[in-house]
C-alpha atoms as a PDB file:
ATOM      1  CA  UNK A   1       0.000   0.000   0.000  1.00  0.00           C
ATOM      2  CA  UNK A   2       1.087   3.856  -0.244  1.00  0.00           C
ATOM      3  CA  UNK A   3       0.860   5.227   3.134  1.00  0.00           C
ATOM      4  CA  UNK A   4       2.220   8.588   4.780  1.00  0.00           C
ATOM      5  CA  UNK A   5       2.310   8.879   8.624  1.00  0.00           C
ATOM      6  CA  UNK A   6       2.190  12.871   8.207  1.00  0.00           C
ATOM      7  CA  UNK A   7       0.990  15.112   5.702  1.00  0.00           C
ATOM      8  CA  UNK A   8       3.360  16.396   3.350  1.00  0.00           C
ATOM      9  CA  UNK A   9       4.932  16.791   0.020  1.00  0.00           C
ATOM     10  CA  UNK A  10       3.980  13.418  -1.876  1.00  0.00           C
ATOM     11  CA  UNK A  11       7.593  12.768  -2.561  1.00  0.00           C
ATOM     12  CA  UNK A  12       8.558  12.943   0.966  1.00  0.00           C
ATOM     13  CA  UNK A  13       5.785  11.403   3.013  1.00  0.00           C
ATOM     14  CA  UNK A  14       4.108   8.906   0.324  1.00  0.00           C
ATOM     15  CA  UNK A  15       5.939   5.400   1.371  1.00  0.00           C
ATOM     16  CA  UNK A  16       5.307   2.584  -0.459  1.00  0.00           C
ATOM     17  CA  UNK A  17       4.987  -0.155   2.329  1.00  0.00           C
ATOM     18  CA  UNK A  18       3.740  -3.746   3.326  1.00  0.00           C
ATOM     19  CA  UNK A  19       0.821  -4.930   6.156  1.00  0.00           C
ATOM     20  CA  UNK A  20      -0.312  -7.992   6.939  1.00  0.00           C
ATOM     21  CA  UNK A  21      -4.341  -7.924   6.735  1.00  0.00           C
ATOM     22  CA  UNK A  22      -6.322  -8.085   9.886  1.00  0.00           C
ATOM     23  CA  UNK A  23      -8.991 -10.767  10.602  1.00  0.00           C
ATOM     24  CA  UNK A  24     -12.322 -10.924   8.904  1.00  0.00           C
ATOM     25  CA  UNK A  25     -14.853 -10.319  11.481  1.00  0.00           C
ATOM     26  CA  UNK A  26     -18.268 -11.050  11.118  1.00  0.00           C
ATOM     27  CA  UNK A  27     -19.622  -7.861   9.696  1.00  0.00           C
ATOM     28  CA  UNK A  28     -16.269  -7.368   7.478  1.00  0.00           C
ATOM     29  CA  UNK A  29     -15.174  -7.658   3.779  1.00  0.00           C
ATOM     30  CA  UNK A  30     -12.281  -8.236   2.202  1.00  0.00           C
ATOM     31  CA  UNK A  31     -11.980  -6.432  -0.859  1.00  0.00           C
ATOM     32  CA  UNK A  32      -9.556  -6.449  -3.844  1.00  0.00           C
ATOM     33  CA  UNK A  33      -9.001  -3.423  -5.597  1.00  0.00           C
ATOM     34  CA  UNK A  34      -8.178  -3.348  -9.534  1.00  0.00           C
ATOM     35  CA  UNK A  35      -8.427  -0.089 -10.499  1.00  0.00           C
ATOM     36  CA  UNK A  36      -7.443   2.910  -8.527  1.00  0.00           C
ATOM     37  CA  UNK A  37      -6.932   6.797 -10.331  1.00  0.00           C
ATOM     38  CA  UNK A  38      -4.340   9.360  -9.120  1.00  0.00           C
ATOM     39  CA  UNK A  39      -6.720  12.427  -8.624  1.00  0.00           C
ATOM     40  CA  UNK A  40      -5.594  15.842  -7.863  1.00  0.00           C
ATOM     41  CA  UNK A  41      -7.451  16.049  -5.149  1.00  0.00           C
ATOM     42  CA  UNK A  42      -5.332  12.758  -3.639  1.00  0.00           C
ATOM     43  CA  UNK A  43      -2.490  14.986  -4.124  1.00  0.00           C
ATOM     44  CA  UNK A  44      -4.089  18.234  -1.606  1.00  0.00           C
ATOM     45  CA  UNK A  45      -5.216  15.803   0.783  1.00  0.00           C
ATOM     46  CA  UNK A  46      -1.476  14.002   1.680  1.00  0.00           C
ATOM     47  CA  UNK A  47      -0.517  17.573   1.393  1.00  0.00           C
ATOM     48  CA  UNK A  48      -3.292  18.207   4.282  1.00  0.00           C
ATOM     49  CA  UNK A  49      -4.927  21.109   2.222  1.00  0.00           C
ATOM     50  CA  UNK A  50      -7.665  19.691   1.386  1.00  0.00           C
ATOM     51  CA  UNK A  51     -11.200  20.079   3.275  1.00  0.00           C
ATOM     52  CA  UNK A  52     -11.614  16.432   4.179  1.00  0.00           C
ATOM     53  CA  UNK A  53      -8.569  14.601   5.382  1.00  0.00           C
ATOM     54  CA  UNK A  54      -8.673  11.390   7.055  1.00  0.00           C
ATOM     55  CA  UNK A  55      -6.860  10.322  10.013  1.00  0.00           C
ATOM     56  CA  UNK A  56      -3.290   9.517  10.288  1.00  0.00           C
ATOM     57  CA  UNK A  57      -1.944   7.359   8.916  1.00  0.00           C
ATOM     58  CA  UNK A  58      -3.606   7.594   6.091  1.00  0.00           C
ATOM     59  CA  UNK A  59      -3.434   5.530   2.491  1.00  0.00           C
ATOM     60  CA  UNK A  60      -3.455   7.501  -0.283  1.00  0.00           C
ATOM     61  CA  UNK A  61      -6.328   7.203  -3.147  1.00  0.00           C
ATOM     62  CA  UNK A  62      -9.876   8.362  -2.643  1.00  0.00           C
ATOM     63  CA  UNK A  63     -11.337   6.663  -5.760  1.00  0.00           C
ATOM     64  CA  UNK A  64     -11.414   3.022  -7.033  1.00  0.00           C
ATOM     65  CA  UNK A  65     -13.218  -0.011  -7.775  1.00  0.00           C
ATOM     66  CA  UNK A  66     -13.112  -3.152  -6.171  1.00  0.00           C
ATOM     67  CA  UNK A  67     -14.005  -6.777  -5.935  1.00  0.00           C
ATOM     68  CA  UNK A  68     -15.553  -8.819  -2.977  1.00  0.00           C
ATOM     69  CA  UNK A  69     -13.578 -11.574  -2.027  1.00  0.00           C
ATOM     70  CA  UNK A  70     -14.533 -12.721   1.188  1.00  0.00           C
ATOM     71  CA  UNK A  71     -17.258 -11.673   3.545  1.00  0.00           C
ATOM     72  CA  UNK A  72     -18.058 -12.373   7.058  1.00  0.00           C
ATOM     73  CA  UNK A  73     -20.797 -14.522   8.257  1.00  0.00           C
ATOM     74  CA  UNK A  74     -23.130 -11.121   9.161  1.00  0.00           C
ATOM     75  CA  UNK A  75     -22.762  -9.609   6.237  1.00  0.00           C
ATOM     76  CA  UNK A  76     -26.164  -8.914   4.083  1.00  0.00           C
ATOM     77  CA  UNK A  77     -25.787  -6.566   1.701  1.00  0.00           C
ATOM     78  CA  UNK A  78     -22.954  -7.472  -0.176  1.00  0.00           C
ATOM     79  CA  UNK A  79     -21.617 -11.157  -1.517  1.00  0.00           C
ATOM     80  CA  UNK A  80     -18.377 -12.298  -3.009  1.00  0.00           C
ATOM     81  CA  UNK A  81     -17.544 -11.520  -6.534  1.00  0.00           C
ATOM     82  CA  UNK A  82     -19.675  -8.184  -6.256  1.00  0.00           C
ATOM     83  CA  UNK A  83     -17.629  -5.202  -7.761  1.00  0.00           C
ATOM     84  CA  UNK A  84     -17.473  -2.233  -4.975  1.00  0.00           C
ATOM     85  CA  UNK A  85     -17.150   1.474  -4.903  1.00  0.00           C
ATOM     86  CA  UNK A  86     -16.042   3.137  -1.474  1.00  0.00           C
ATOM     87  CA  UNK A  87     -18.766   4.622   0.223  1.00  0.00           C
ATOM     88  CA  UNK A  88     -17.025   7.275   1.706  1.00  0.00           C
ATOM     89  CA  UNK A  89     -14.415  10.434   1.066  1.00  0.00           C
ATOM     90  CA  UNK A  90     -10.559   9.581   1.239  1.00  0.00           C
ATOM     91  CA  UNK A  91     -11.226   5.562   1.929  1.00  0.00           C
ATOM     92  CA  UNK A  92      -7.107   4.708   0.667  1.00  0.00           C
ATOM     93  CA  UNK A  93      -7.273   3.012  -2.279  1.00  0.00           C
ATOM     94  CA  UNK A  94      -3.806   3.247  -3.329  1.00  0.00           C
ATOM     95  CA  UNK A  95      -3.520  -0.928  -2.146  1.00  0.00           C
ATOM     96  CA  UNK A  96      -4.223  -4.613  -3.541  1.00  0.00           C
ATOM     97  CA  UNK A  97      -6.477  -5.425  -0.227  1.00  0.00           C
ATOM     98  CA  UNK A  98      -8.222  -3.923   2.311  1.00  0.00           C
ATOM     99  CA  UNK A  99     -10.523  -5.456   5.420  1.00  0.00           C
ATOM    100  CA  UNK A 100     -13.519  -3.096   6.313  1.00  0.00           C
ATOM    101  CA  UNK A 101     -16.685  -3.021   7.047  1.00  0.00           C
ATOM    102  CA  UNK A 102     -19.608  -3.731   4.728  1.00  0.00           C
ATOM    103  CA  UNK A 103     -20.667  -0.215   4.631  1.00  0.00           C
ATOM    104  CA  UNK A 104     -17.808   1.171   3.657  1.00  0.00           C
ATOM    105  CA  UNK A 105     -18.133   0.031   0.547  1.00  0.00           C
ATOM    106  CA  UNK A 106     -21.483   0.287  -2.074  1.00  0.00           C
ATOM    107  CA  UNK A 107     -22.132  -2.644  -4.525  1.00  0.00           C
ATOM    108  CA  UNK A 108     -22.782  -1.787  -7.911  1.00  0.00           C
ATOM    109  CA  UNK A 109     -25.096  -3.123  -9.926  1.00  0.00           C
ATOM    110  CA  UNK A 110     -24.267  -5.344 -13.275  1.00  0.00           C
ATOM    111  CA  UNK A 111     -23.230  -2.968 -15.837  1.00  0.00           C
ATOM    112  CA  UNK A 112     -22.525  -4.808 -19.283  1.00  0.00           C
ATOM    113  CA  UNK A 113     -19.886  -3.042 -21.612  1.00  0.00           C
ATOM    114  CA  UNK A 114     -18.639  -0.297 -18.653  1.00  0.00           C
ATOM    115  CA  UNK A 115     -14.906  -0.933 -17.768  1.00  0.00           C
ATOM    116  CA  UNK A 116     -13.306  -1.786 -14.380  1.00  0.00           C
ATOM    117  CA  UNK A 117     -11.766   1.934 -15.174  1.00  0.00           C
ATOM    118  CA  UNK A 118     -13.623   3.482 -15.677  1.00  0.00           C
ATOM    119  CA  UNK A 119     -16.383   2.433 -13.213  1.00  0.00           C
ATOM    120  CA  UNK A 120     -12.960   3.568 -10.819  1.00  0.00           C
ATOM    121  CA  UNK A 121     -13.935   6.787 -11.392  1.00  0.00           C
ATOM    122  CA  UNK A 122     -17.151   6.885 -10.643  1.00  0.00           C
ATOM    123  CA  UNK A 123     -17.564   8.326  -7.244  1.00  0.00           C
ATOM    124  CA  UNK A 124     -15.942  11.732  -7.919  1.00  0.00           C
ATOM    125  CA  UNK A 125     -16.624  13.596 -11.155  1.00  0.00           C
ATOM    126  CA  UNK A 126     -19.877  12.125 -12.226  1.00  0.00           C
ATOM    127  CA  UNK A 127     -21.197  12.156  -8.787  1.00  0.00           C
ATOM    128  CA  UNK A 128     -20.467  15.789  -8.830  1.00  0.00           C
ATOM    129  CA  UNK A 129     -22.320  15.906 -12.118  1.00  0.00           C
ATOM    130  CA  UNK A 130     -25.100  14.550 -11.242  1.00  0.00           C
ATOM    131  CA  UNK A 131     -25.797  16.205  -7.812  1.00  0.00           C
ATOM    132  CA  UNK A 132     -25.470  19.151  -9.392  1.00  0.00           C
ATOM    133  CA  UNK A 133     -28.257  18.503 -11.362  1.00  0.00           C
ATOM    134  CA  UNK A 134     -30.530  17.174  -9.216  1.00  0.00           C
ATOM    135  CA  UNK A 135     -30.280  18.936  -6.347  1.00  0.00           C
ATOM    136  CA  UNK A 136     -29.803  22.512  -7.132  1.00  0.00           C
ATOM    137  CA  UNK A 137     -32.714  23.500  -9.212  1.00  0.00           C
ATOM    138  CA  UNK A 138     -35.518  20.944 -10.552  1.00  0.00           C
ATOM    139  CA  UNK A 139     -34.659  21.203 -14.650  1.00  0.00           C
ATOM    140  CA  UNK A 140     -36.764  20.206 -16.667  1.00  0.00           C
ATOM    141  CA  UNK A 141     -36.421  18.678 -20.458  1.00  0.00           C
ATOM    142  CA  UNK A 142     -35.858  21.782 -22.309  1.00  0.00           C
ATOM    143  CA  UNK A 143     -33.888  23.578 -19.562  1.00  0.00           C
ATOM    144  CA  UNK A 144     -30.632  25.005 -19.902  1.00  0.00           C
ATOM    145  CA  UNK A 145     -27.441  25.196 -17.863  1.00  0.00           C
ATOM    146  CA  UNK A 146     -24.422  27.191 -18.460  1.00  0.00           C
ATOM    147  CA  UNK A 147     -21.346  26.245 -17.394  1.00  0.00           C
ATOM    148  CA  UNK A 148     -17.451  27.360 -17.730  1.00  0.00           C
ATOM    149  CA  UNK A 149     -14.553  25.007 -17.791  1.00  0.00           C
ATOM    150  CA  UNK A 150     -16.774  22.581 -19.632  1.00  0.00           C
ATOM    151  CA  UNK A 151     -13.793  20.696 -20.851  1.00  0.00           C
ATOM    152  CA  UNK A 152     -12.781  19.753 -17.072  1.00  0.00           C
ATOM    153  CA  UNK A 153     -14.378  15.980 -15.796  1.00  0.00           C
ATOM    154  CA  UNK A 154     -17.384  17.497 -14.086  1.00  0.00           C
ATOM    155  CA  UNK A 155     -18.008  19.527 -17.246  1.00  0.00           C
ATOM    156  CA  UNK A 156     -17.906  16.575 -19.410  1.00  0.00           C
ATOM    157  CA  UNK A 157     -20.113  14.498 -17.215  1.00  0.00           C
ATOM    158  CA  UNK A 158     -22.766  17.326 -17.130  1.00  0.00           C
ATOM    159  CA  UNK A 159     -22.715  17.523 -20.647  1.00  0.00           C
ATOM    160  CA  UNK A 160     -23.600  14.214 -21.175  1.00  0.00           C
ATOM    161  CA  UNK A 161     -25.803  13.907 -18.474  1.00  0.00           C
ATOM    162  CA  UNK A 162     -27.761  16.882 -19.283  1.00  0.00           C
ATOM    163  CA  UNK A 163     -27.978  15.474 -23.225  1.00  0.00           C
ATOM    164  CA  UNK A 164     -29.344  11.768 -21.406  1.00  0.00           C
ATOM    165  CA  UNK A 165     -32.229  14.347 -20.177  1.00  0.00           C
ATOM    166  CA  UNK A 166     -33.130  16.796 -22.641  1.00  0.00           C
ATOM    167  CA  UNK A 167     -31.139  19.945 -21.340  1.00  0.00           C
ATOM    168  CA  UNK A 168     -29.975  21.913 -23.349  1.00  0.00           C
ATOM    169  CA  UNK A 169     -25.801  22.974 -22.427  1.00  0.00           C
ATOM    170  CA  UNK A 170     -23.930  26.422 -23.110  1.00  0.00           C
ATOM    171  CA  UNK A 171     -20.450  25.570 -22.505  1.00  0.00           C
ATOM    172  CA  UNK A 172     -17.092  28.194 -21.754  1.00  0.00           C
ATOM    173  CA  UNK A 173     -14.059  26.248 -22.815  1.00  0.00           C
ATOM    174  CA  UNK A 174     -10.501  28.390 -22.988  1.00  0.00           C
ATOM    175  CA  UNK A 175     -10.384  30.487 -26.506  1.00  0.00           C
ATOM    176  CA  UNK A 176      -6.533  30.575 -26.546  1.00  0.00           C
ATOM    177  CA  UNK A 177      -5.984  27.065 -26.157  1.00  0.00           C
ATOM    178  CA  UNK A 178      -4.297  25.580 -29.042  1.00  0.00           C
ATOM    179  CA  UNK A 179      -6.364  22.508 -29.817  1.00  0.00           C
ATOM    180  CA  UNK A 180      -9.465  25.066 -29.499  1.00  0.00           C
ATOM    181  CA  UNK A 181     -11.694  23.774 -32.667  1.00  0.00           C
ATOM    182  CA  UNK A 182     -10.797  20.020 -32.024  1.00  0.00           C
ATOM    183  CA  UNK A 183     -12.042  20.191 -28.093  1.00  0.00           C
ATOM    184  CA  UNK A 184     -15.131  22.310 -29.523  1.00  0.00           C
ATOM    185  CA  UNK A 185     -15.314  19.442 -31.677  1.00  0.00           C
ATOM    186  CA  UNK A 186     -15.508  17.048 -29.004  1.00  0.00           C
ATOM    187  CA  UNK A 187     -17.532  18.775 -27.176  1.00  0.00           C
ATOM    188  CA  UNK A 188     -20.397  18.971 -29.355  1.00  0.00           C
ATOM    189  CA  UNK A 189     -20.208  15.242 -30.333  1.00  0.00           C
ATOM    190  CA  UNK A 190     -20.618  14.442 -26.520  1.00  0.00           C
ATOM    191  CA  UNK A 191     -23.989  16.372 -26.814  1.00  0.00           C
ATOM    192  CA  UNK A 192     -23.321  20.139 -25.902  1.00  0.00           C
ATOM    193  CA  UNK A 193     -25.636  22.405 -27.456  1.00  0.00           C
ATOM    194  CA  UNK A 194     -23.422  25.467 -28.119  1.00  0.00           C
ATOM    195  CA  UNK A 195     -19.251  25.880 -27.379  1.00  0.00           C
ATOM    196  CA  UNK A 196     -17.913  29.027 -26.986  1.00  0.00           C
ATOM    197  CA  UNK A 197     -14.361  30.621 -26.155  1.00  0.00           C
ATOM    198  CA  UNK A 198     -14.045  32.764 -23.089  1.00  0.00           C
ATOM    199  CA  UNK A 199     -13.261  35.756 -25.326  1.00  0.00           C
ATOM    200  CA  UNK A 200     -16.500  35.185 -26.865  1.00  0.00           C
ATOM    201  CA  UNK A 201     -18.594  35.505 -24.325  1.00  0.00           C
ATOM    202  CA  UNK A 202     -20.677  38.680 -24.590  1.00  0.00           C
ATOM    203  CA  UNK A 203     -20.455  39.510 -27.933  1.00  0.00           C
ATOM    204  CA  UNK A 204     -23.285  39.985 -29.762  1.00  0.00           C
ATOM    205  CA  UNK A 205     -22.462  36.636 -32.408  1.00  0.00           C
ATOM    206  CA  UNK A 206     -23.111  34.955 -29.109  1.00  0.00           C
ATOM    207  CA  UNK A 207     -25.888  36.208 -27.897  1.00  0.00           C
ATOM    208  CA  UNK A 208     -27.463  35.485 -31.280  1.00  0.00           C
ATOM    209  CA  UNK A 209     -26.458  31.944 -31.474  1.00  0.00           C
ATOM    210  CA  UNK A 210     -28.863  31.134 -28.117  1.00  0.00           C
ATOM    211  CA  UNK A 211     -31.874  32.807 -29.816  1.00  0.00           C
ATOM    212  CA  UNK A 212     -33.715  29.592 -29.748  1.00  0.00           C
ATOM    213  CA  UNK A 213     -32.538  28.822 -26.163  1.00  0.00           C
ATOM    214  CA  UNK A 214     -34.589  29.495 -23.073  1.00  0.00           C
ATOM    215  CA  UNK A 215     -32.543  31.470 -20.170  1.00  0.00           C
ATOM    216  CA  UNK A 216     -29.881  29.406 -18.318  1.00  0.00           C
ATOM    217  CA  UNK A 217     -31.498  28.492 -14.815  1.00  0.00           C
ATOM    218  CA  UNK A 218     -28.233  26.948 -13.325  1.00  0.00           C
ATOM    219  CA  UNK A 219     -24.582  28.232 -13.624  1.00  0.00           C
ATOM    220  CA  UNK A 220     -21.828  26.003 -13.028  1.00  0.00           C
ATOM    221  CA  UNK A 221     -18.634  27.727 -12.190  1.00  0.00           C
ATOM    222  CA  UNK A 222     -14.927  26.342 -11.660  1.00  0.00           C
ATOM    223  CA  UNK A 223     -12.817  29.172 -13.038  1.00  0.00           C
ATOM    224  CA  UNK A 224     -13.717  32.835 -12.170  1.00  0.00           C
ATOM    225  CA  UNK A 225     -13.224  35.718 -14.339  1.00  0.00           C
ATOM    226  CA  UNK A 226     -14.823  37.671 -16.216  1.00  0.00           C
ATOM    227  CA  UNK A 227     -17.082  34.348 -17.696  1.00  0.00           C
ATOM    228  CA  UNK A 228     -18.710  34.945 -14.339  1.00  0.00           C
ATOM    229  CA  UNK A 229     -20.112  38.215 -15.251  1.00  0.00           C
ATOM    230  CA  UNK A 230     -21.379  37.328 -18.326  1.00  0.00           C
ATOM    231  CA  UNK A 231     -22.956  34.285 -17.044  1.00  0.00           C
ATOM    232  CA  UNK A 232     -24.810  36.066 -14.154  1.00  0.00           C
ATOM    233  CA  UNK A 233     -26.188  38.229 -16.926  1.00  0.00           C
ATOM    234  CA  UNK A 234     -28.039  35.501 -18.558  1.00  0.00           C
ATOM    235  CA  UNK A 235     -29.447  34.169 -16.277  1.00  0.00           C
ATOM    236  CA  UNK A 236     -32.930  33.625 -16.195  1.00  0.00           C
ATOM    237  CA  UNK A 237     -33.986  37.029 -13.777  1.00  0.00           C
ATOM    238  CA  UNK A 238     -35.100  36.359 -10.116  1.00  0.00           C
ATOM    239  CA  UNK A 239     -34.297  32.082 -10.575  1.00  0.00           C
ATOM    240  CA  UNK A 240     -33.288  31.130  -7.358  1.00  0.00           C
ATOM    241  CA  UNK A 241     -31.294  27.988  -6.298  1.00  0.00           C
ATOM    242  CA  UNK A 242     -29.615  26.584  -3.308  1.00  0.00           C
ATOM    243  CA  UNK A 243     -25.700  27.240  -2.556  1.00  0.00           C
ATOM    244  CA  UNK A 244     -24.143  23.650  -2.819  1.00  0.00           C
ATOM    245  CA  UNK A 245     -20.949  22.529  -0.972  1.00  0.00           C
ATOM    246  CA  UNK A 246     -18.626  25.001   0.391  1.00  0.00           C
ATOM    247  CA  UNK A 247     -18.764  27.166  -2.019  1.00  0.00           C
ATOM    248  CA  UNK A 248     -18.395  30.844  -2.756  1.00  0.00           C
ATOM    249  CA  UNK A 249     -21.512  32.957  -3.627  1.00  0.00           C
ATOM    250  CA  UNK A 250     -22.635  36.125  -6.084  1.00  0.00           C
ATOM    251  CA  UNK A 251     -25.616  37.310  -7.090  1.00  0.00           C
ATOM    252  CA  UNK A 252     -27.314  38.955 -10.178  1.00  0.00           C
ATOM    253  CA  UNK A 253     -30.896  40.099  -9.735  1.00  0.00           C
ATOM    254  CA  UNK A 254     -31.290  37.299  -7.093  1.00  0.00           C
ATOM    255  CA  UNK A 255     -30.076  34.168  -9.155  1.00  0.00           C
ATOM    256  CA  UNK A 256     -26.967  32.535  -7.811  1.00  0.00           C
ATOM    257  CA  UNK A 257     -24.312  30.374  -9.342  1.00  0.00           C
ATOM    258  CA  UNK A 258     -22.462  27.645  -8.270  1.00  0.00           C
ATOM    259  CA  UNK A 259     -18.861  27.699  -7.888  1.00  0.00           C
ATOM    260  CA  UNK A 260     -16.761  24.212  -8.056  1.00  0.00           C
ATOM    261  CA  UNK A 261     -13.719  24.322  -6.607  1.00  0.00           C
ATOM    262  CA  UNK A 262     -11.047  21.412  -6.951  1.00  0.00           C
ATOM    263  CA  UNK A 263     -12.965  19.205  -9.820  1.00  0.00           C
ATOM    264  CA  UNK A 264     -11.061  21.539 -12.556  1.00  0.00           C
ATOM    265  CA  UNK A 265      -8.343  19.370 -13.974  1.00  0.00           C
END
C-alpha cells in the first residue's frame, strides 16, 4: 500500500509499504481493488490542504473499484464476486487489499460493456455531475445550464448527463488554447448544445447563437473571471437555487451560481 504517517509533500511522506491484513470479522469484507486513479485532489489531501482529510496514517487514493472476495458470516448486503465502490471520502485506495466493514463500501449493480476503469472513477466527477443537477434547481427537459470550464471531468459528465435528459448545455471552454476547434469538436459530439471561447462571451455573435434557447437556470462555475459576469447576466432574472458545498456565492438580480472548486483538472 502507499501510506504517509504525516501530511506532506507526496515525494517525501508517500511510502510505499507492506501490512499484513487483519482478521475478517463477522460484519467485514475483504476487498480487492483493480483499479485505482491518481486524482488531484489525492495529491491536496497528503498535502493536508484539502477540506476532508482522514486520520493519520492515512493511504493515499480516494477513488477506485473493487471486488468482494470474502465476507463475514453477518454480512447482508454485499456477496463475493460483487464489484465495490467506497462509500465514503478519502477511503485509501492506493492498495491490492483492504478489510472493512460492509458499509464502507457500495455494490454496484451489473453494468454490461462499462470498464473496471472506468467504473474507478465513478464516485468523484460524475457524482459531482449529477448532484449538481438534481439537487440545485428541478430542470426540466428543455432547460438550460451554463457552465465554464466545460472541458474539465465534471463539465464533461454534465454535458452528457444533461444530453441523457433533454437539457440543453452552453459551454465556456478556454479560446486561446491551441487545440481550441478540435475540443469544440468534441464537445459537441458528446452532446453540448453550443461551445464558446471565453473571449467570446458577450459579444453579440453569441448572444445570437442562443436565440432559440430558453434562459440558463443553473450556472456552473470552476474558473472565475470575467465568464462569471457574463454568465450572471443571462441568467434567467429572479431564478433562485440553493448554494451547494462550500462554495463561494454572487448574485445577479437574485439568481446565484455555483462555484466548483477542486474538480477543474
Amino acid at each position: 500500500m502507499l501510506k504517509y504517517e504525516s501530511f506532506g509533500d507526496v515525494d517525501k511522506v508517500l511510502k510505499l509499504v507492506d501490512e499484513n491484513l487483519p482478521p475478517l470479522t463477522s460484519k467485514d469484507v475483504l476487498v480487492k481493488f483493480m483499479f485505482a486513479p491518481i486524482n488531484p485532489a489525492d495529491f491536496n489531501t497528503i498535502a493536508g490542504v484539502y477540506p476532508i482529510l482522514p486520520m493519520l496514517p492515512g493511504v493515499g487514493g480516494g477513488e477506485g473499484v473493487g471486488k468482494i472476495v470474502a465476507v463475514g458470516n453477518e454480512v447482508r448486503n454485499i456477496k463475493v464476486n460483487d464489484i465495490v465502490v467506497p462509500s465514503k471520502p478519502q477511503f485509501g485506495t492506493w492498495r491490492n487489499y483492504v478489510v472493512c466493514n460492509e458499509k464502507d463500501m457500495t455494490a454496484l449493480p451489473s453494468a454490461s460493456g462499462v470498464k473496471l476503469e472506468d467504473l474507478s472513477c465513478l464516485t468523484v466527477n460524475p457524482s459531482t455531475a449529477y448532484r449538481l443537477l438534481r439537487d440545485i434547481v428541478d430542470l426540466k427537459e428543455g432547460d438550460v445550464v451554463i457552465q465554464n470550464g466545460a472541458n474539465s471531468m465534471v463539465g464533461l459528465c454534465v454535458i452528457q448527463m444533461a444530453k441523457n435528459r433533454g437539457i440543453k448545455t452552453i459551454n465556456i471552454i478556454r479560446k486561446q488554447r491551441p487545440d481550441f476547434d478540435a475540443l469544440k469538436g468534441k464537445l459537441t459530439s458528446l452532446g453540448a448544445t453550443v461551445v464558446v471561447g471565453d473571449e467570446d462571451v458577450g459579444k453579440p455573435e453569441f448572444k445570437k447563437s442562443l436565440s432559440n434557447l430558453k434562459k440558463p437556470k443553473l450556472a456552473l462555475n470552476c474558473v472565475g473571471g470575467n465568464t462569471v459576469t457574463e454568465m450572471a447576466r443571462l441568467l434567467e432574472r429572479w431564478y433562485h437555487c440553493n448554494i451547494w458545498w462550500n462554495v463561494y456565492e454572487t448574485r445577479h438580480h437574485s439568481n446565484r451560481i455555483i462555484y466548483i472548486s477542486g474538480y477543474y483538472y
